[in-house]
N, C-alpha and C. Protein backbone atom coordinates (compact mmCIF):
# COMPACT_ATOMS: atom_id res chain seq x y z
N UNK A 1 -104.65 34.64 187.43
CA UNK A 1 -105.23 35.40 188.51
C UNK A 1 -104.13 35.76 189.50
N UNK A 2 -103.60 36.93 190.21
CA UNK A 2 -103.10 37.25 191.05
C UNK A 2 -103.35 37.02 192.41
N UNK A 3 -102.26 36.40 193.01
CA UNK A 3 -102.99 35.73 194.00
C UNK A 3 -102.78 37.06 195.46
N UNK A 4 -103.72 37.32 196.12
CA UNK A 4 -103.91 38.61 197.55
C UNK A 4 -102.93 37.63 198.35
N UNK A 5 -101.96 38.71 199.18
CA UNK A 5 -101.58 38.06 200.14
C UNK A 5 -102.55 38.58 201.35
N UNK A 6 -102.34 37.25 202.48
CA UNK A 6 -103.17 37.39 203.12
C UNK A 6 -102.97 38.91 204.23
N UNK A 7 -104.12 39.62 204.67
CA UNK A 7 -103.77 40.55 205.78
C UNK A 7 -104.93 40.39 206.58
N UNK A 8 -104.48 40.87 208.27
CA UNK A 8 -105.56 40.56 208.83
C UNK A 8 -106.03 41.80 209.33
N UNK A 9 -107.54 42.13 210.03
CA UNK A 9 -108.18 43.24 210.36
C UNK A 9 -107.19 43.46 211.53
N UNK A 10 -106.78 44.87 211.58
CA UNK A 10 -106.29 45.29 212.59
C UNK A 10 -107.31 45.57 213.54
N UNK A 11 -106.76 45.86 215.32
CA UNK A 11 -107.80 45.60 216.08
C UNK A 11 -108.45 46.98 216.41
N UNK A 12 -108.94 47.35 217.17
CA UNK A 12 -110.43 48.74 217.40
C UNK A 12 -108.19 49.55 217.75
N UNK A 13 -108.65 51.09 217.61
CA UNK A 13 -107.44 51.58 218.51
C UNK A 13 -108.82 52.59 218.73
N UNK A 14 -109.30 53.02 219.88
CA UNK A 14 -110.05 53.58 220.57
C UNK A 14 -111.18 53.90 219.94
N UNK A 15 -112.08 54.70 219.60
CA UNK A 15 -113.73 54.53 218.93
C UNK A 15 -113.26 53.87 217.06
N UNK A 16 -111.76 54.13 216.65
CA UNK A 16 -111.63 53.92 215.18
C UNK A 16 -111.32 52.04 214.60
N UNK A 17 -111.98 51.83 213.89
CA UNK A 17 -111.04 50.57 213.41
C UNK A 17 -110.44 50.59 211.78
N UNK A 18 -109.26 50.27 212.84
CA UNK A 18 -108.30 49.89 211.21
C UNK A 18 -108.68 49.23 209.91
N UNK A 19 -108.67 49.81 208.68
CA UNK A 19 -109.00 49.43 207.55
C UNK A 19 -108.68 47.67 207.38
N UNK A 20 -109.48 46.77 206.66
CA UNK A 20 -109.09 45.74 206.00
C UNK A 20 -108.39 46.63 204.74
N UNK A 21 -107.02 45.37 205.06
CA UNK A 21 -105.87 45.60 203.84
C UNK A 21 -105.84 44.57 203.19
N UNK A 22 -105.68 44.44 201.58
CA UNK A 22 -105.43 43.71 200.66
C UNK A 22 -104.08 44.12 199.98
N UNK A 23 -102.91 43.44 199.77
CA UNK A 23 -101.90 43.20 199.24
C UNK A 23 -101.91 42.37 198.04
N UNK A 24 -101.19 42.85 196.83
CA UNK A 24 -100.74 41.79 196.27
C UNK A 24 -99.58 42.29 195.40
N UNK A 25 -98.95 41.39 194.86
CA UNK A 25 -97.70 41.44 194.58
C UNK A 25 -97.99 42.07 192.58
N UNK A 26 -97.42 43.28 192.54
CA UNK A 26 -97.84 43.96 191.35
C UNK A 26 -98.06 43.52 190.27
N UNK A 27 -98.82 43.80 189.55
CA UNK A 27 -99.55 42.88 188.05
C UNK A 27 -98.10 44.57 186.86
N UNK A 28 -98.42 43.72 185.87
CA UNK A 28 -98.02 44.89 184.88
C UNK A 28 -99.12 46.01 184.88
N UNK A 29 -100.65 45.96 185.01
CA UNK A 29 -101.49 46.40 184.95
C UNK A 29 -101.44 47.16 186.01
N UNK A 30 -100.99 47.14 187.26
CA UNK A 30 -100.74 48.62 188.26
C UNK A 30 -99.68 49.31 187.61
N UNK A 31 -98.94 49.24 186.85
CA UNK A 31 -98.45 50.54 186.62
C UNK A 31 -98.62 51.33 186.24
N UNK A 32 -100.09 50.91 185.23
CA UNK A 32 -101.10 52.09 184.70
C UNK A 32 -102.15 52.63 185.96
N UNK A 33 -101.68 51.96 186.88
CA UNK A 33 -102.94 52.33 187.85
C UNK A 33 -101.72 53.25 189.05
N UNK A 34 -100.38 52.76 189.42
CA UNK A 34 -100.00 53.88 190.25
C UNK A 34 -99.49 55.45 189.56
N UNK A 35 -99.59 55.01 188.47
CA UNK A 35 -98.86 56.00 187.39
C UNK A 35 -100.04 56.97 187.63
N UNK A 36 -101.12 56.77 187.40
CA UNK A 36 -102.57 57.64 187.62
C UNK A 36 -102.76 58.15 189.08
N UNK A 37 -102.42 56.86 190.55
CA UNK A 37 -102.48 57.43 192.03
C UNK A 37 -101.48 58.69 192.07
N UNK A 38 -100.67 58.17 191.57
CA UNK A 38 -99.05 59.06 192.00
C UNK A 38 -99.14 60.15 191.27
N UNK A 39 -99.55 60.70 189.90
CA UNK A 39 -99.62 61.88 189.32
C UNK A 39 -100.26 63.23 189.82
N UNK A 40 -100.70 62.93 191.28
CA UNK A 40 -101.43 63.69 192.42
C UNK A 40 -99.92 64.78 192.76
N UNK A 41 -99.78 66.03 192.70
CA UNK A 41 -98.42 66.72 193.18
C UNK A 41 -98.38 66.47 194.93
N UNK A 42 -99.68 66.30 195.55
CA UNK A 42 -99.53 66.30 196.73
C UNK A 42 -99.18 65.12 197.22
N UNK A 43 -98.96 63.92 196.62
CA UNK A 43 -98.53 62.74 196.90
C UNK A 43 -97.45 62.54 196.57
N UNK A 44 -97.23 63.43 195.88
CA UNK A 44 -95.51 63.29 195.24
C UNK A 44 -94.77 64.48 196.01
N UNK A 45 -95.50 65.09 197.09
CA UNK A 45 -94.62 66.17 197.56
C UNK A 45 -93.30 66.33 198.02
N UNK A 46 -93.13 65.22 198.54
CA UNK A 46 -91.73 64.19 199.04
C UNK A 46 -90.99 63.58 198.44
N UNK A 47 -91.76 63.60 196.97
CA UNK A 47 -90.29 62.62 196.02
C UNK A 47 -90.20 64.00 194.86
N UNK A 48 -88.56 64.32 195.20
CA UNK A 48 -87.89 64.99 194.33
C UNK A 48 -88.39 64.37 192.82
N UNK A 49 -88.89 65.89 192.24
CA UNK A 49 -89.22 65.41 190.69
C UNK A 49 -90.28 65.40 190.46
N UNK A 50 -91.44 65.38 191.28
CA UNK A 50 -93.17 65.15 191.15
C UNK A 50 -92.91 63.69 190.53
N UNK A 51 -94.50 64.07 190.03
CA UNK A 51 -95.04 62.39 189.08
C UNK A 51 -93.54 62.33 187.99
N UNK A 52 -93.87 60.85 187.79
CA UNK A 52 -92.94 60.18 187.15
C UNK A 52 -93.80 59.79 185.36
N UNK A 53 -92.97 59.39 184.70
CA UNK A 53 -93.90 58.87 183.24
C UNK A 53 -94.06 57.33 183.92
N UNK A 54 -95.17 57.15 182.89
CA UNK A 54 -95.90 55.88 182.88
C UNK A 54 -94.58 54.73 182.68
N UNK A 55 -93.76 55.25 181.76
CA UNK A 55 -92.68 53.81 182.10
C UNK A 55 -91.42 53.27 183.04
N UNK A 56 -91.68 54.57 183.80
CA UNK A 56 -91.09 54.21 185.03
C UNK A 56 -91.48 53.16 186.67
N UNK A 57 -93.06 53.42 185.66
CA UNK A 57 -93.72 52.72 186.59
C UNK A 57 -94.06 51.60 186.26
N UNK A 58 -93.58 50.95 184.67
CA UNK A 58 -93.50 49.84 184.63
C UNK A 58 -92.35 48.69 184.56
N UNK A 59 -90.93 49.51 184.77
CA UNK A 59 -90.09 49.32 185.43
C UNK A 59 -90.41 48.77 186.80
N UNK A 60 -90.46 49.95 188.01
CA UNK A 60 -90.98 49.61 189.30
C UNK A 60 -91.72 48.38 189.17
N UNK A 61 -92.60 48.06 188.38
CA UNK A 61 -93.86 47.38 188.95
C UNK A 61 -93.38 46.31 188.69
N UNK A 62 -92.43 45.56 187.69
CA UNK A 62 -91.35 44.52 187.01
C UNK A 62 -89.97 44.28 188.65
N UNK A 63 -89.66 45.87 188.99
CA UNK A 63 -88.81 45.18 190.16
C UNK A 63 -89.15 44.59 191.29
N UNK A 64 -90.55 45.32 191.59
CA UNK A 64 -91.07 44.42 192.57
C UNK A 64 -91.48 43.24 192.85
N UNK A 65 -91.73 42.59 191.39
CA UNK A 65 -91.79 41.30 190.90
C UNK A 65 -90.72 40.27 191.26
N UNK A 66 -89.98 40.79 190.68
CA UNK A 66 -87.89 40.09 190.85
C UNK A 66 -88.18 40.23 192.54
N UNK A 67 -88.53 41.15 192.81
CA UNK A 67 -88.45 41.34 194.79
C UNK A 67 -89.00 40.18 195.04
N UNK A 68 -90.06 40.32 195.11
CA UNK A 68 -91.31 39.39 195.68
C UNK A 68 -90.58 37.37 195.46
N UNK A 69 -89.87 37.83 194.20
CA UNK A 69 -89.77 36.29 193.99
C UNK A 69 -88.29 35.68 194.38
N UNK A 70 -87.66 36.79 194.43
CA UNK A 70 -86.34 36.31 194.85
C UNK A 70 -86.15 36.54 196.69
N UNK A 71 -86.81 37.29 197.13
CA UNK A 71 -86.73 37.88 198.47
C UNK A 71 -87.82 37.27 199.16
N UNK A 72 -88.94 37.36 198.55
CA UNK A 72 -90.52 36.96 199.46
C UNK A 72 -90.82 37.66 199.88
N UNK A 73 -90.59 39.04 199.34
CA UNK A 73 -91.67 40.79 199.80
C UNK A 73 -91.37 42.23 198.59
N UNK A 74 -91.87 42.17 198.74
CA UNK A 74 -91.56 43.69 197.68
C UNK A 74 -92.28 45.02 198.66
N UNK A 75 -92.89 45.98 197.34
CA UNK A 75 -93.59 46.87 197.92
C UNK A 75 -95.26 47.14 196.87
N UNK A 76 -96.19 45.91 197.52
CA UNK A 76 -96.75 45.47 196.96
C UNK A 76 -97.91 46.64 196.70
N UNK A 77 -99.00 45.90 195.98
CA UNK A 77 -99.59 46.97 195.32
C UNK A 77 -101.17 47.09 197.00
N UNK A 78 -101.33 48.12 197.02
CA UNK A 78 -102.26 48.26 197.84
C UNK A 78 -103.90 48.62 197.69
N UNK A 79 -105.00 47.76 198.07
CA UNK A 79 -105.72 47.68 197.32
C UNK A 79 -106.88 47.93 198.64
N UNK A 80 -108.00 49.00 198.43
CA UNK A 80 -108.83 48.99 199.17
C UNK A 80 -109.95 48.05 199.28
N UNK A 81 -111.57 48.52 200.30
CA UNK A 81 -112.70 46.62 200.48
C UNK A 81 -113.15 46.74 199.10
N UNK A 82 -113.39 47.67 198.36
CA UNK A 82 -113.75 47.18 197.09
C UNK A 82 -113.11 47.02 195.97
N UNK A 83 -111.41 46.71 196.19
CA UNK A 83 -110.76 46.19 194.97
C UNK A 83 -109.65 47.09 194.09
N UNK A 84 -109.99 48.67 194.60
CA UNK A 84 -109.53 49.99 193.79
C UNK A 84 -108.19 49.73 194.55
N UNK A 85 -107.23 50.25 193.35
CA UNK A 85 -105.50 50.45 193.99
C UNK A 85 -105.69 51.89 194.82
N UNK A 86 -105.29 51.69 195.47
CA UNK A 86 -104.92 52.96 196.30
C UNK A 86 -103.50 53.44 196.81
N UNK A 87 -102.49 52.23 196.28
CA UNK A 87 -101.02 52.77 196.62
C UNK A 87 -100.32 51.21 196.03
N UNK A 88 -99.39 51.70 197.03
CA UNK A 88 -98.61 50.57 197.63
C UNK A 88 -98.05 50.87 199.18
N UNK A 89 -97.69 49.58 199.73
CA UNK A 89 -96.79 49.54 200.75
C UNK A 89 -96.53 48.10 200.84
N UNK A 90 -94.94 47.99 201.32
CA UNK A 90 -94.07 46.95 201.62
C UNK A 90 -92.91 47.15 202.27
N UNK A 91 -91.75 46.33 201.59
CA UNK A 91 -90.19 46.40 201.43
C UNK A 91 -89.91 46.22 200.68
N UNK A 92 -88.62 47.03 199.65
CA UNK A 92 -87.09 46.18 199.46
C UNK A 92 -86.33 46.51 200.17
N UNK A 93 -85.14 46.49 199.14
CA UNK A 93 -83.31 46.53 199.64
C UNK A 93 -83.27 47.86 199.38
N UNK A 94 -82.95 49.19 200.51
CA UNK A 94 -82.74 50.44 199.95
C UNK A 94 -82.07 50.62 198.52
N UNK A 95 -82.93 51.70 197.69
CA UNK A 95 -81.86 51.12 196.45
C UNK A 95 -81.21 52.63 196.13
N UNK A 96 -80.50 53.30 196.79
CA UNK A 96 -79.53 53.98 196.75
C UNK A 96 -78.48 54.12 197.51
N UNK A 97 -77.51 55.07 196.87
CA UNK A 97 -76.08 54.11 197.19
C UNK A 97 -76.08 55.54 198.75
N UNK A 98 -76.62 56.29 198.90
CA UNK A 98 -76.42 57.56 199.86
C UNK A 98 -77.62 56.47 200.92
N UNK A 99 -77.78 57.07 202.40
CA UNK A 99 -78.47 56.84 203.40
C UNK A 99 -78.43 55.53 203.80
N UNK A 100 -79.29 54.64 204.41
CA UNK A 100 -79.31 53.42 204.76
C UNK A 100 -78.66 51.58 204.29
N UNK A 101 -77.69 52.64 203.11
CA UNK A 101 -77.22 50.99 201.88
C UNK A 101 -77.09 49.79 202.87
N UNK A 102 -77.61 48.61 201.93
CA UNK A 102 -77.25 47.61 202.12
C UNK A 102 -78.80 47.36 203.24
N UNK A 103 -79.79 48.08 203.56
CA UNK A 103 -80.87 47.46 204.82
C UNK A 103 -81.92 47.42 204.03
N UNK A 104 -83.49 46.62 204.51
CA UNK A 104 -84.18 46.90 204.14
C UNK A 104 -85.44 48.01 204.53
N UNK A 105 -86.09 48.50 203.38
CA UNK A 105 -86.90 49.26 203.72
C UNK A 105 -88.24 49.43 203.71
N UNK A 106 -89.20 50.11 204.48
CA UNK A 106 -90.28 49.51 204.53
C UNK A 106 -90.80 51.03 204.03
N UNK A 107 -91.71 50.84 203.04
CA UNK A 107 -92.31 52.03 202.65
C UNK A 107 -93.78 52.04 202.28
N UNK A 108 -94.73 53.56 202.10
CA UNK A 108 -95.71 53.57 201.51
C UNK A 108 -95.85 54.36 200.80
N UNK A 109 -97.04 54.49 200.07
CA UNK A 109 -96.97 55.94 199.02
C UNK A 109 -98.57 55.66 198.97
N UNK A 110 -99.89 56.25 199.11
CA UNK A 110 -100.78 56.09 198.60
C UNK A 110 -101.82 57.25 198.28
N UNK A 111 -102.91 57.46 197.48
CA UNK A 111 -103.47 58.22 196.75
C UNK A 111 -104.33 58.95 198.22
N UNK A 112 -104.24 60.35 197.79
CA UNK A 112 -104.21 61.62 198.39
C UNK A 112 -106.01 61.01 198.70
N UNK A 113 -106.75 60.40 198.18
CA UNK A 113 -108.14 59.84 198.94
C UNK A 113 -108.15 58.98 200.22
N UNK A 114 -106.87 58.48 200.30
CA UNK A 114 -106.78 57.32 200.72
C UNK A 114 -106.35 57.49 202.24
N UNK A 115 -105.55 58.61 202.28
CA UNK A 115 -104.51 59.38 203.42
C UNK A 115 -105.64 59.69 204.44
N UNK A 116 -105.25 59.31 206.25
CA UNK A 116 -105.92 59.47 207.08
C UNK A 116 -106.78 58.31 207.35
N UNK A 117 -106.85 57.41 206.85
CA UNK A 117 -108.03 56.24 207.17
C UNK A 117 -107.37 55.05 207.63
N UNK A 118 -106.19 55.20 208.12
CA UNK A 118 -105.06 54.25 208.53
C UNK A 118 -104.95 52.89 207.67
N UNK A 119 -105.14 53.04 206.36
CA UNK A 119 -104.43 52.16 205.41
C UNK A 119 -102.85 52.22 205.61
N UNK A 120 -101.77 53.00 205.52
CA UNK A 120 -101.17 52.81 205.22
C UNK A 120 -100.09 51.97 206.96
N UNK A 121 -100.44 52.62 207.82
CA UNK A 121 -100.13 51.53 209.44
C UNK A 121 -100.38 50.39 208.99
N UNK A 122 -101.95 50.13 208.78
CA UNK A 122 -102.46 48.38 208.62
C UNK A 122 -101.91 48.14 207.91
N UNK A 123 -101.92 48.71 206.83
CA UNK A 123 -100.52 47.58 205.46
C UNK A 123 -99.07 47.60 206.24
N UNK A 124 -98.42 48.61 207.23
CA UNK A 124 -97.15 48.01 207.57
C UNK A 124 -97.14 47.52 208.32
N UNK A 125 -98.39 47.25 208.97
CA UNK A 125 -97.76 45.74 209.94
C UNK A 125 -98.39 44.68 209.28
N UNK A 126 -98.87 44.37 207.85
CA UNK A 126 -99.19 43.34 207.34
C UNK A 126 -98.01 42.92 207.05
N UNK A 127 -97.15 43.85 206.09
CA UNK A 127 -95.52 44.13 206.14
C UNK A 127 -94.45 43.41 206.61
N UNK A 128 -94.77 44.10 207.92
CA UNK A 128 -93.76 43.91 209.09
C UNK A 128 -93.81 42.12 209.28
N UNK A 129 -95.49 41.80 209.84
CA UNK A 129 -95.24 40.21 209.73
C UNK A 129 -94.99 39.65 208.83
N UNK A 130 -94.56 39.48 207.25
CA UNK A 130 -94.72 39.27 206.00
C UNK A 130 -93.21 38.92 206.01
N UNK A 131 -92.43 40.39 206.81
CA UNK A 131 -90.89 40.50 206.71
C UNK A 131 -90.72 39.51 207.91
N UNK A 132 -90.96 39.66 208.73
CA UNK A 132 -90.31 38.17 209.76
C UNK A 132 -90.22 37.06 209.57
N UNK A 133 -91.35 36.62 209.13
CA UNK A 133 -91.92 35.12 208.33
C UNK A 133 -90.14 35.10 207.15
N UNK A 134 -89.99 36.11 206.45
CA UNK A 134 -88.79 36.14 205.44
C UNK A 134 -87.58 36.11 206.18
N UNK A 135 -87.44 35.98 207.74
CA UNK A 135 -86.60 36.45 208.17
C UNK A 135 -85.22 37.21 208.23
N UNK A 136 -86.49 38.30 207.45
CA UNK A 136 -85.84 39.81 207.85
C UNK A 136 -85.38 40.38 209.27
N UNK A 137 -84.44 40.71 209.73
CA UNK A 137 -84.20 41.03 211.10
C UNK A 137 -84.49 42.57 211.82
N UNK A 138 -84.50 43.49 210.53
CA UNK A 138 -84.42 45.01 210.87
C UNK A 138 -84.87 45.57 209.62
N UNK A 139 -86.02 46.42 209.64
CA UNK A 139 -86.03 47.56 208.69
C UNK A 139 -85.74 49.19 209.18
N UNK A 140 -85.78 49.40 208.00
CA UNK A 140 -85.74 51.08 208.04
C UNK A 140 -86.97 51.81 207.54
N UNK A 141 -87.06 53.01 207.45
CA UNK A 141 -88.12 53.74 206.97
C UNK A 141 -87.39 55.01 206.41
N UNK A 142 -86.93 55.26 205.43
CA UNK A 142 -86.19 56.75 205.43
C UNK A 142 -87.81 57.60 204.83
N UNK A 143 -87.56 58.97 205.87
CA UNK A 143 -89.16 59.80 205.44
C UNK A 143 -88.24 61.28 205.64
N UNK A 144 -88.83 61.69 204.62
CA UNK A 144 -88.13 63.39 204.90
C UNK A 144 -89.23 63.99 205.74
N UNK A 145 -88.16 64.84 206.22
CA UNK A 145 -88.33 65.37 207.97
C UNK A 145 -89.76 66.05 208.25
N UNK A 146 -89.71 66.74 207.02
CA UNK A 146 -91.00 67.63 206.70
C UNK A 146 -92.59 66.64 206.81
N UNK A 147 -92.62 65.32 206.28
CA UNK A 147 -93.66 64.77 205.99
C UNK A 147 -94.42 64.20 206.88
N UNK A 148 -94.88 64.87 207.99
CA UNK A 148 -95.48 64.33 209.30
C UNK A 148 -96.20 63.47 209.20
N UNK A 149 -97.10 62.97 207.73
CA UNK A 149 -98.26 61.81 208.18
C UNK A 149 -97.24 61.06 208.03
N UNK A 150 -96.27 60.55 207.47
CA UNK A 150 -95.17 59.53 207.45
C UNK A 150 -94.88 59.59 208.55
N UNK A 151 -94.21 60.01 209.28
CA UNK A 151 -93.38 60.26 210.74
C UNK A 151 -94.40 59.91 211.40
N UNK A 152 -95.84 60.11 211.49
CA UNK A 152 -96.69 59.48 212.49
C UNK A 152 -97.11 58.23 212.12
N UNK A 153 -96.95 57.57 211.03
CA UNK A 153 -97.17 55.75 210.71
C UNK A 153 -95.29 55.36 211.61
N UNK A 154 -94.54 55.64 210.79
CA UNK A 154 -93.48 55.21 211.80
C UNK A 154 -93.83 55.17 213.52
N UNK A 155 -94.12 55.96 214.16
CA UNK A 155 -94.27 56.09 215.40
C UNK A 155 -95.31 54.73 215.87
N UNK A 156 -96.61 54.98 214.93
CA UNK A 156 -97.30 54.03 215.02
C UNK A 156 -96.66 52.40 215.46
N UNK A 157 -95.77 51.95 214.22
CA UNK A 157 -95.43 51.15 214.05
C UNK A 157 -94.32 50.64 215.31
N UNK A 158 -93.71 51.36 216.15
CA UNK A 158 -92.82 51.57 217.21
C UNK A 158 -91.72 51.75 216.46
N UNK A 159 -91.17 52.59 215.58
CA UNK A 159 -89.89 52.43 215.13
C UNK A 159 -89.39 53.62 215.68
N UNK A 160 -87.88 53.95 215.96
CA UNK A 160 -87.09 55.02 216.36
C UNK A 160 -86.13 55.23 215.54
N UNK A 161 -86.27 56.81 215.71
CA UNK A 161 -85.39 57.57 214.92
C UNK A 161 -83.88 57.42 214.94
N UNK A 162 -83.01 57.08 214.22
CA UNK A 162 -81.81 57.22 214.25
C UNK A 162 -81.07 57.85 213.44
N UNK A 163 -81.06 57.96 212.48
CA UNK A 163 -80.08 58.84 211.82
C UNK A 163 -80.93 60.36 210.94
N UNK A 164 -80.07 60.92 210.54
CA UNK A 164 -80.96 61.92 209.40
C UNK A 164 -79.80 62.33 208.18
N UNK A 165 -80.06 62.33 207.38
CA UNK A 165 -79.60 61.95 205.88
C UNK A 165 -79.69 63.42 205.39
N UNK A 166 -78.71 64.30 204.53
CA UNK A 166 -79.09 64.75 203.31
C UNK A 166 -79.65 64.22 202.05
N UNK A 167 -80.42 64.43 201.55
CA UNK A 167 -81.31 63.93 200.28
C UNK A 167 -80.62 64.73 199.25
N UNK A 168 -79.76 63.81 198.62
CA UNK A 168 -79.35 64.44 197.26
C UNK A 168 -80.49 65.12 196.13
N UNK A 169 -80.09 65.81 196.31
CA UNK A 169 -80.76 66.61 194.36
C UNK A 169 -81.89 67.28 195.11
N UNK A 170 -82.44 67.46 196.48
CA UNK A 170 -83.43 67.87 196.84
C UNK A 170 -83.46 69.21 197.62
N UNK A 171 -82.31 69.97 197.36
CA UNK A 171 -82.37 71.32 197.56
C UNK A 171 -82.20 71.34 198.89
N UNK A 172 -81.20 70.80 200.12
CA UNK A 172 -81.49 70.84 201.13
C UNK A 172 -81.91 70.39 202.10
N UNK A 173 -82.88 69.32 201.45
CA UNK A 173 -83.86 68.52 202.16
C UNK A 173 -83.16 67.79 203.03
N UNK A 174 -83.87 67.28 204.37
CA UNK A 174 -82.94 66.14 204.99
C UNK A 174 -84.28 64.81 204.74
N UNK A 175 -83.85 63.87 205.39
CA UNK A 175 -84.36 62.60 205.74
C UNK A 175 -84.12 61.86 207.18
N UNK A 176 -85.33 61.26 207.67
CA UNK A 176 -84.62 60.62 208.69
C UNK A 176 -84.61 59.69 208.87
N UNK A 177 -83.78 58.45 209.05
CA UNK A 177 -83.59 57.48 208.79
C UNK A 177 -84.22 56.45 210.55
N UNK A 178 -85.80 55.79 210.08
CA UNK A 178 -85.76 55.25 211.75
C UNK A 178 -86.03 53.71 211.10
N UNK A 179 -85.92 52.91 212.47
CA UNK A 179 -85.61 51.33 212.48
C UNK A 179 -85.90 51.06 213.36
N UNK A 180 -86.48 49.52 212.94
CA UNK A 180 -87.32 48.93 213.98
C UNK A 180 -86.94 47.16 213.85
N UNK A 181 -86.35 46.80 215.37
CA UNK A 181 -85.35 45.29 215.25
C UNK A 181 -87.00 44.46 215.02
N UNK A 182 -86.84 43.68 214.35
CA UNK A 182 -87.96 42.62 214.13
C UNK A 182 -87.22 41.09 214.59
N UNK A 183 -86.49 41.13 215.39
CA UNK A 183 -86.67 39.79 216.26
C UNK A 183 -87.00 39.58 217.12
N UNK A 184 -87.46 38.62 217.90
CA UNK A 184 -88.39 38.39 219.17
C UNK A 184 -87.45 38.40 220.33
């Protein structure tokens, strides 16, 4: 059985309340399930390349594993109140050698149903406390410039903008690189 990490109800933010989030650390069996979220073009609008094949995502779903167990976070699988994957969000270690090398990063990706119901905020500050407890000191968020519901979970989260990146292979594209100190 896979064990949920724990998340807690985020609190009212004015007439709305934040989704209950369920986390858990990826089965082999989500990779048939993000391989299906992610094959959406509008969810992939931001990652150079569209959808990916199914065995890339069982790669991913294997590194996050090695994450989770060697680090104590990945970028776990994200699961709505009745159980359905609806993404992911977490951290790793940026894993390219251009923009932020060497920090960690806090990311989401979730299914084009899912967008707007503030799943993906509540999972990063399930995240965020998840990464302190690991004592993690600082993440990043790299989001290309264009992708405003991203840029408004960052904001959410209090993180600030600092750098902005060319995105290799992406025709132009930039990125912007923001961070948020997680020590007290």
């Amino acid at each position: 059985m896979t064990e949920l990490l724990p998340a807690a109800v985020q609190p009212v933010v004015g007439p709305v309340v934040q989704p209950v989030v369920r986390l858990r650390v990826p089965t082999h069996e989500d990779a048939y399930a993000w391989h299906r979220v992610f094959a959406d073009p509008e969810v992939m609008e931001f990652f150079q390349g569209g959808p990916a094949e199914l065995s890339v995502y069982h790669e991913f779903t294997a590194r996050q594993r090695r994450h989770d167990a060697e680090l104590g976070f990945c970028l776990w699988t994200l699961l709505d109140e009745d159980g359905e994957v609806i993404g992911f969000t977490g951290a790793q270690p940026w894993p390219h050698a251009w923009g932020p090398a060497g920090e960690v990063e806090i990311g989401w990706r979730l299914a084009r149903s899912a967008w707007g119901k503030g799943y993906a905020t509540a999972a990063a500050r399930v995240t965020l406390e998840r990464l302190r407890a690991a004592g993690v000191e600082r993440v990043v968020a790299m989001v290309n410039t264009r992708n405003e519901r991203s840029v408004a979970v960052t904001r959410r989260l209090g993180m600030t903008r600092a750098e902005t990146y060319a995105i290799p292979g992406s025709g132009g594209q930039e990125g912007h690189c923001f961070r948020l100190d997680l020590t007290p």
